[in-house]
C-alpha atoms as a PDB file:
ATOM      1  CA  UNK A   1       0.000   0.000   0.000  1.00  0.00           C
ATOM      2  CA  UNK A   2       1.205   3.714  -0.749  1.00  0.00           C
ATOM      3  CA  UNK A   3       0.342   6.742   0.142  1.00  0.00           C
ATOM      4  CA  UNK A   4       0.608  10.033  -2.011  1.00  0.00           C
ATOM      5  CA  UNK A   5       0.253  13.052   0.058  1.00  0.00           C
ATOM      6  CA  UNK A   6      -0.669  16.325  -2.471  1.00  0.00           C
ATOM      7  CA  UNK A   7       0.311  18.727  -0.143  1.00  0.00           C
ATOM      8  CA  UNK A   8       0.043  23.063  -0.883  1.00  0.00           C
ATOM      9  CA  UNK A   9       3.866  23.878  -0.416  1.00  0.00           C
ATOM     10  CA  UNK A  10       7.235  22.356   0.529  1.00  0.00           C
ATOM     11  CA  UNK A  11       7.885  25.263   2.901  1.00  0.00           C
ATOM     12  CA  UNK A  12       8.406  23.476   6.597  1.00  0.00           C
ATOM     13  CA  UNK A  13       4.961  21.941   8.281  1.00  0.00           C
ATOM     14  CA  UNK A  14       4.657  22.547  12.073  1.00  0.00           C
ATOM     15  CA  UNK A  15       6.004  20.702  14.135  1.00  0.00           C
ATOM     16  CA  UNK A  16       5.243  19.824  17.593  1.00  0.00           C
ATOM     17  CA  UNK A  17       6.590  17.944  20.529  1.00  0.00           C
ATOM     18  CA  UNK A  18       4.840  15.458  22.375  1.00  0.00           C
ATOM     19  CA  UNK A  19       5.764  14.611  26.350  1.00  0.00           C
ATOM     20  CA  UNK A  20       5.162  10.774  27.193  1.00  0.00           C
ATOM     21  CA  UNK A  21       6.375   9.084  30.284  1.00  0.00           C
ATOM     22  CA  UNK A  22       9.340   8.165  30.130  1.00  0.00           C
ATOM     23  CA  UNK A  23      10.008   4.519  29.978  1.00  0.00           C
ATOM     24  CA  UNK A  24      12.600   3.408  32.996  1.00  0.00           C
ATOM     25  CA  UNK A  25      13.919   0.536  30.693  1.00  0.00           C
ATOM     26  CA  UNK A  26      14.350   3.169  27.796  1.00  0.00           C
ATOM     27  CA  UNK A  27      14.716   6.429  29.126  1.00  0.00           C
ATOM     28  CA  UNK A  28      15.007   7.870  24.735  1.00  0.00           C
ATOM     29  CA  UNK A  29      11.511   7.577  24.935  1.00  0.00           C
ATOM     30  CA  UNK A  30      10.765  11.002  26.953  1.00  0.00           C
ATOM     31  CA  UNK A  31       9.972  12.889  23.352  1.00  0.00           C
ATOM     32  CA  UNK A  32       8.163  12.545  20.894  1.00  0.00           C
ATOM     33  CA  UNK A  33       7.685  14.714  17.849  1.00  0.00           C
ATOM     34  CA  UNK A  34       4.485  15.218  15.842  1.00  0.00           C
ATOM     35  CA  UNK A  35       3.687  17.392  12.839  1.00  0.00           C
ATOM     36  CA  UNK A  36       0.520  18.654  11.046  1.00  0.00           C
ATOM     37  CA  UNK A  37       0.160  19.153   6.990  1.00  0.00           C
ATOM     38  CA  UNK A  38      -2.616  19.727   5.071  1.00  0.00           C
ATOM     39  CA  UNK A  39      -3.770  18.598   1.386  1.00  0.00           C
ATOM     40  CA  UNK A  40      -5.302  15.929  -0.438  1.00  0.00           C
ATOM     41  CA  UNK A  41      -4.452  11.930   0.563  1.00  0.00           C
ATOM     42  CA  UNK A  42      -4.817   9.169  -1.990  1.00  0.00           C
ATOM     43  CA  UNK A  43      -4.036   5.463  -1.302  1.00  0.00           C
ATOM     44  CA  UNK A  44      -2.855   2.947  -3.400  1.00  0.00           C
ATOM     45  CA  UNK A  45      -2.981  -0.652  -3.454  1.00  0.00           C
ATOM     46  CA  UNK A  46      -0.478  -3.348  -5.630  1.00  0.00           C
ATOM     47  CA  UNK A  47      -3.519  -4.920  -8.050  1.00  0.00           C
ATOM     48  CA  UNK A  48      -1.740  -7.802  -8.104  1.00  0.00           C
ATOM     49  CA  UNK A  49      -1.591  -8.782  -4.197  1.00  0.00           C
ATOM     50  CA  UNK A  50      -2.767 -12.185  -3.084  1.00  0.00           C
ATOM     51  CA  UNK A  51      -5.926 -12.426  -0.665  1.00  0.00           C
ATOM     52  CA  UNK A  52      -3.399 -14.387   1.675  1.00  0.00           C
ATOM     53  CA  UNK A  53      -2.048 -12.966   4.669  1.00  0.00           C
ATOM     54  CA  UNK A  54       1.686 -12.177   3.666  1.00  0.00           C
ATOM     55  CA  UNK A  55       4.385 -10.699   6.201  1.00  0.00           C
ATOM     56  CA  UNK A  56       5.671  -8.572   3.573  1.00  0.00           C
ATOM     57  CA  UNK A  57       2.776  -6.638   3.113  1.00  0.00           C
ATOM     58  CA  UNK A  58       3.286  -5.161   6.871  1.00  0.00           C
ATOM     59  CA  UNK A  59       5.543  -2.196   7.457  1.00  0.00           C
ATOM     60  CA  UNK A  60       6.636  -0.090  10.239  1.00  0.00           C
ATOM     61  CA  UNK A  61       4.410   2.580   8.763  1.00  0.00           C
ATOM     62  CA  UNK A  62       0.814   2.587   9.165  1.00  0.00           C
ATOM     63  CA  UNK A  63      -1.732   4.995   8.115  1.00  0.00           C
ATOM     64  CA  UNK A  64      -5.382   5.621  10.403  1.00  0.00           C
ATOM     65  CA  UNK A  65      -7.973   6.763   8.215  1.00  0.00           C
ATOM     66  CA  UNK A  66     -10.784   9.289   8.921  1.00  0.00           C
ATOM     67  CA  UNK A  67     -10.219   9.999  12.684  1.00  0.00           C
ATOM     68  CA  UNK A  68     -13.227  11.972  13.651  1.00  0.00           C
ATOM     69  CA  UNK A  69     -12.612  16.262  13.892  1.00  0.00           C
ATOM     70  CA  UNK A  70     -14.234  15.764  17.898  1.00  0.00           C
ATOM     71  CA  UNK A  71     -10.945  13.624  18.576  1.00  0.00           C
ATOM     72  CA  UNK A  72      -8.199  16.157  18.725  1.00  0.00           C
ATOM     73  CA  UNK A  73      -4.875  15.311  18.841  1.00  0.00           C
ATOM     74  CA  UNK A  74      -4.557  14.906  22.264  1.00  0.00           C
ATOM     75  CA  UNK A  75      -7.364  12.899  22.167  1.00  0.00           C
ATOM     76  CA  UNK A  76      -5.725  10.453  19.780  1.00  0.00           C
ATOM     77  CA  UNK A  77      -2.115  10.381  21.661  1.00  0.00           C
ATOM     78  CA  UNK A  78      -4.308   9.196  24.544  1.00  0.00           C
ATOM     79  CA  UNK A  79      -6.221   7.133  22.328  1.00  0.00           C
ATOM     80  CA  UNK A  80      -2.794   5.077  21.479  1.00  0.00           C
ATOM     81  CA  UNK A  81      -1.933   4.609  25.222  1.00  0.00           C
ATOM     82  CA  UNK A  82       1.044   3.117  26.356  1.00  0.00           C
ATOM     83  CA  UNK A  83       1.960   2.675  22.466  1.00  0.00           C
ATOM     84  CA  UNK A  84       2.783   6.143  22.319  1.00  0.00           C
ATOM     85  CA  UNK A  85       6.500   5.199  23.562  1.00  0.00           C
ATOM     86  CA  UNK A  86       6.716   2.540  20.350  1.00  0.00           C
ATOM     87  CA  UNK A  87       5.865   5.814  17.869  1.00  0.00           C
ATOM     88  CA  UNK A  88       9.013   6.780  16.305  1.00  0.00           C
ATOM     89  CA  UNK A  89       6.879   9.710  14.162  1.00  0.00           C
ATOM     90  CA  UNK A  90       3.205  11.394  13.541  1.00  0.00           C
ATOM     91  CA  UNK A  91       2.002  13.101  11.110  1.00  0.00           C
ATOM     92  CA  UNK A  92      -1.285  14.382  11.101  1.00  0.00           C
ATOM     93  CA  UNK A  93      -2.931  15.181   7.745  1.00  0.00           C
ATOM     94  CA  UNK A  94      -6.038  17.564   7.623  1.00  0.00           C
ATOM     95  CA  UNK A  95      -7.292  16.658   4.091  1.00  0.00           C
ATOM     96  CA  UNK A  96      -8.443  20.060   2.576  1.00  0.00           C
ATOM     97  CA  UNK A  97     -11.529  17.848   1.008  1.00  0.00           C
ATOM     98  CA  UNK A  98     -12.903  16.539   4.175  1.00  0.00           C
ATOM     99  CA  UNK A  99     -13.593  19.077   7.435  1.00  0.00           C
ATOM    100  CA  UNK A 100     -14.952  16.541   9.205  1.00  0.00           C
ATOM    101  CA  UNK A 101     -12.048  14.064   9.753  1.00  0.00           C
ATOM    102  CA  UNK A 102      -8.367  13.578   9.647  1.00  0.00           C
ATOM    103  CA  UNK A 103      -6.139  11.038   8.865  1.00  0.00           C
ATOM    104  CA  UNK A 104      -2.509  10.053  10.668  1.00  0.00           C
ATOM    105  CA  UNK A 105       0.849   8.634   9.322  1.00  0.00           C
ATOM    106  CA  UNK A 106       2.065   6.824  12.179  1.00  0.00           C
ATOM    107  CA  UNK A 107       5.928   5.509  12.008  1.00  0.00           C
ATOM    108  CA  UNK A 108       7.148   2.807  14.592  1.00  0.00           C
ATOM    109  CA  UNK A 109       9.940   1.444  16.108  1.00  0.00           C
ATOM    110  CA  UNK A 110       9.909  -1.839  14.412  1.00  0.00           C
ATOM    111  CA  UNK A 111       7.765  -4.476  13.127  1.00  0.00           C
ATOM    112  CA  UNK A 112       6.909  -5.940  16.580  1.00  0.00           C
ATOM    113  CA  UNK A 113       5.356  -2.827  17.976  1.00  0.00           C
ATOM    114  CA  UNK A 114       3.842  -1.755  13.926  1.00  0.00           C
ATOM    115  CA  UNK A 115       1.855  -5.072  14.737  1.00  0.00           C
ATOM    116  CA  UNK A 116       1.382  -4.520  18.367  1.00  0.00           C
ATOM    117  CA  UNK A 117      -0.258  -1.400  17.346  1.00  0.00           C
ATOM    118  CA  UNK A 118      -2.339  -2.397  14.552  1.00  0.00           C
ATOM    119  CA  UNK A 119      -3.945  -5.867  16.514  1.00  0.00           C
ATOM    120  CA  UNK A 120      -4.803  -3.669  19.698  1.00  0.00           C
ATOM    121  CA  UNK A 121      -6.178  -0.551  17.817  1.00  0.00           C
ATOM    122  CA  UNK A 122      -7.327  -1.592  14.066  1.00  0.00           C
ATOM    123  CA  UNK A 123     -11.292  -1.786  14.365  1.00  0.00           C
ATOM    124  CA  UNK A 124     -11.398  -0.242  18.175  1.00  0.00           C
ATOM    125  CA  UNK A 125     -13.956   2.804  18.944  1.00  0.00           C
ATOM    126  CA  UNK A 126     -12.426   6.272  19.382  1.00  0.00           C
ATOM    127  CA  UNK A 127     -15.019   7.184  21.675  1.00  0.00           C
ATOM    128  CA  UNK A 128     -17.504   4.175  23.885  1.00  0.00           C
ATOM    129  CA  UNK A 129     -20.121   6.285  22.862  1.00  0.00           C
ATOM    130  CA  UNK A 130     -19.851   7.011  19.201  1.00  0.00           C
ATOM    131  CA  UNK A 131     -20.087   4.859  16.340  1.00  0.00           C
ATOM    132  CA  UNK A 132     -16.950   5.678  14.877  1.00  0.00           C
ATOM    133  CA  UNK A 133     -13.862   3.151  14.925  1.00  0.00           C
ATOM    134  CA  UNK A 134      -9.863   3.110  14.330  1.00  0.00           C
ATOM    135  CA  UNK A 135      -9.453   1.795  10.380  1.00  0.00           C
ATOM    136  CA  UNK A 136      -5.199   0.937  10.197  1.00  0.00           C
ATOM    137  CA  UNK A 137      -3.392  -0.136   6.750  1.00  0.00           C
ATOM    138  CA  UNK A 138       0.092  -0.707   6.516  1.00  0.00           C
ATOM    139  CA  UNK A 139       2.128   1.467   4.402  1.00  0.00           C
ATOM    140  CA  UNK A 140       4.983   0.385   2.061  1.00  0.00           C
ATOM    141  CA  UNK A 141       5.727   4.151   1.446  1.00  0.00           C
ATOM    142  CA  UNK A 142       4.735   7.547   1.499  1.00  0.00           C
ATOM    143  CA  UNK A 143       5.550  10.122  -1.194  1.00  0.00           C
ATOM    144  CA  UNK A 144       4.891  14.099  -0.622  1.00  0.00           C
ATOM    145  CA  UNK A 145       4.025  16.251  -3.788  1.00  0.00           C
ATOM    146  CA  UNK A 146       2.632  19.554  -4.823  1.00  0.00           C
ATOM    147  CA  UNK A 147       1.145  18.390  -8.408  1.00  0.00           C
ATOM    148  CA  UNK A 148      -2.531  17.532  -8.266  1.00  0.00           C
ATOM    149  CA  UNK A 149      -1.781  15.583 -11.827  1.00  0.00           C
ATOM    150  CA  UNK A 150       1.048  13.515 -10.235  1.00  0.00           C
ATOM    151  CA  UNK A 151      -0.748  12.912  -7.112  1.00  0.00           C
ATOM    152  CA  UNK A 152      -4.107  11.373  -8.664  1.00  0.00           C
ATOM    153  CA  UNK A 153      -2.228   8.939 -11.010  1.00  0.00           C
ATOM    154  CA  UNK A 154      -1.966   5.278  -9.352  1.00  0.00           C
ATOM    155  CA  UNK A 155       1.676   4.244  -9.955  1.00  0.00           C
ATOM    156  CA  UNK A 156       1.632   1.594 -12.662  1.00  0.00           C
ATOM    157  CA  UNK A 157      -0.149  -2.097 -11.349  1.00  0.00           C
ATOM    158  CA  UNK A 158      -2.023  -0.062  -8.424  1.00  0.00           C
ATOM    159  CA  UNK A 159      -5.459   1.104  -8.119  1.00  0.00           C
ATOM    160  CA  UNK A 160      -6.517   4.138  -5.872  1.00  0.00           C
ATOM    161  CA  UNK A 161      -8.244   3.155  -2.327  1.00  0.00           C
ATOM    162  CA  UNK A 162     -10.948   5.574  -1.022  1.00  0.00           C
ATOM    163  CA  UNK A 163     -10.593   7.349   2.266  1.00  0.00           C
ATOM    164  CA  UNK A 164     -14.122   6.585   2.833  1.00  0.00           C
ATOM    165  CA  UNK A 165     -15.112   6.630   6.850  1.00  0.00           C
ATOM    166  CA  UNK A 166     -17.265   4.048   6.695  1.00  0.00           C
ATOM    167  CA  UNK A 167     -16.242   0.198   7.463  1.00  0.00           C
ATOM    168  CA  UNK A 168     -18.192  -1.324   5.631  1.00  0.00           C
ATOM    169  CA  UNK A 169     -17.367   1.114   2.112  1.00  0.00           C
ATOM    170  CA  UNK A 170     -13.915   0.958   3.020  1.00  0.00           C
ATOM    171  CA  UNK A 171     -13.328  -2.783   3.616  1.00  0.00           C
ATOM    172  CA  UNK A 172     -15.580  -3.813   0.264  1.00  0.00           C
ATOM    173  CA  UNK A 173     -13.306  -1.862  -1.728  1.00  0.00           C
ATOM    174  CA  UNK A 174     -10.305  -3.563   0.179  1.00  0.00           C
ATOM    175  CA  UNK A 175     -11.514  -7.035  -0.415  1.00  0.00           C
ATOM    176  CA  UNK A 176     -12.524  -6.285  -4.469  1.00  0.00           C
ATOM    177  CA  UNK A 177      -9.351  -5.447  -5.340  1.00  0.00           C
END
């Protein structure tokens, strides 16, 4: 899976820092740094996967799609608990298209704690009482650009996912391709 991030300039996004516990067995994890960009976010998918499960197909990247607007930032660091420590980078993406959600590019230490993440979030409610839930793909990579025309071309053997919210519009698509 890729990720193509059409983004409106290359100048520096903001960047924030982030203060987690810090972990007595590794005391590096005291600070964490976050940033914010805005744009346009199209997936990709390899057309010619196989429906098996395959470790290849998992990274140390993973990408969580349409994170409600009423869960801010804060809420999600929470949201990601003691997992926080395991997050090497986050990138928040407010998608210019969509005011009601957000998406995040979430880097981690290693493939261990990529899956960690993914089995104890992927398919978990933000909130107990909304309907909402946590939607995680892996990413192979992640490519920034400024040209709309480069950004909504699928590189060649891929086809473009939707960000769609919803589960069930979301995990069709997944399972047609």
């Amino acid at each position: 899976m890729e990720a193509l991030f059409q983004g409106e300039d290359k100048s520096p996004h903001t960047t924030n820092t982030i203060n987690t516990k810090k972990s007595q067995s590794n005391p590096n994890t005291a600070v964490s740094k976050y940033s914010e960009r805005r744009g346009v976010t199209h997936l990709f998918r390899s057309i010619a996967h196989s429906s098996l499960p395959n470790p290849s197909s998992k990274s140390t990247t993973i990408f969580v799609i349409a994170v409600p607007n009423y869960f801010s930032f804060d809420d999600f660091i929470r949201f990601c608990g003691s997992r926080i420590d395991h997050i090497t980078e986050l990138v928040f993406i407010r998608n210019d298209g969509m005011d009601d959600r957000y998406s995040v590019i979430i880097r981690l230490m290693n493939q261990v704690t990529s899956d960690g993440f993914y089995c104890s979030l992927n398919g978990k409610k933000f909130s107990p009482g909304e309907a909402e839930v946590c939607h995680i793909l892996f990413l192979h990579s992640v490519d920034y650009t400024e040209s709309a025309e480069i950004a909504g071309t699928p590189p060649d053997g891929s086809a473009e996912l939707p960000t769609c919210p919803m589960h069930a519009c979301l995990a069709t698509y997944i399972k047609a391709i």
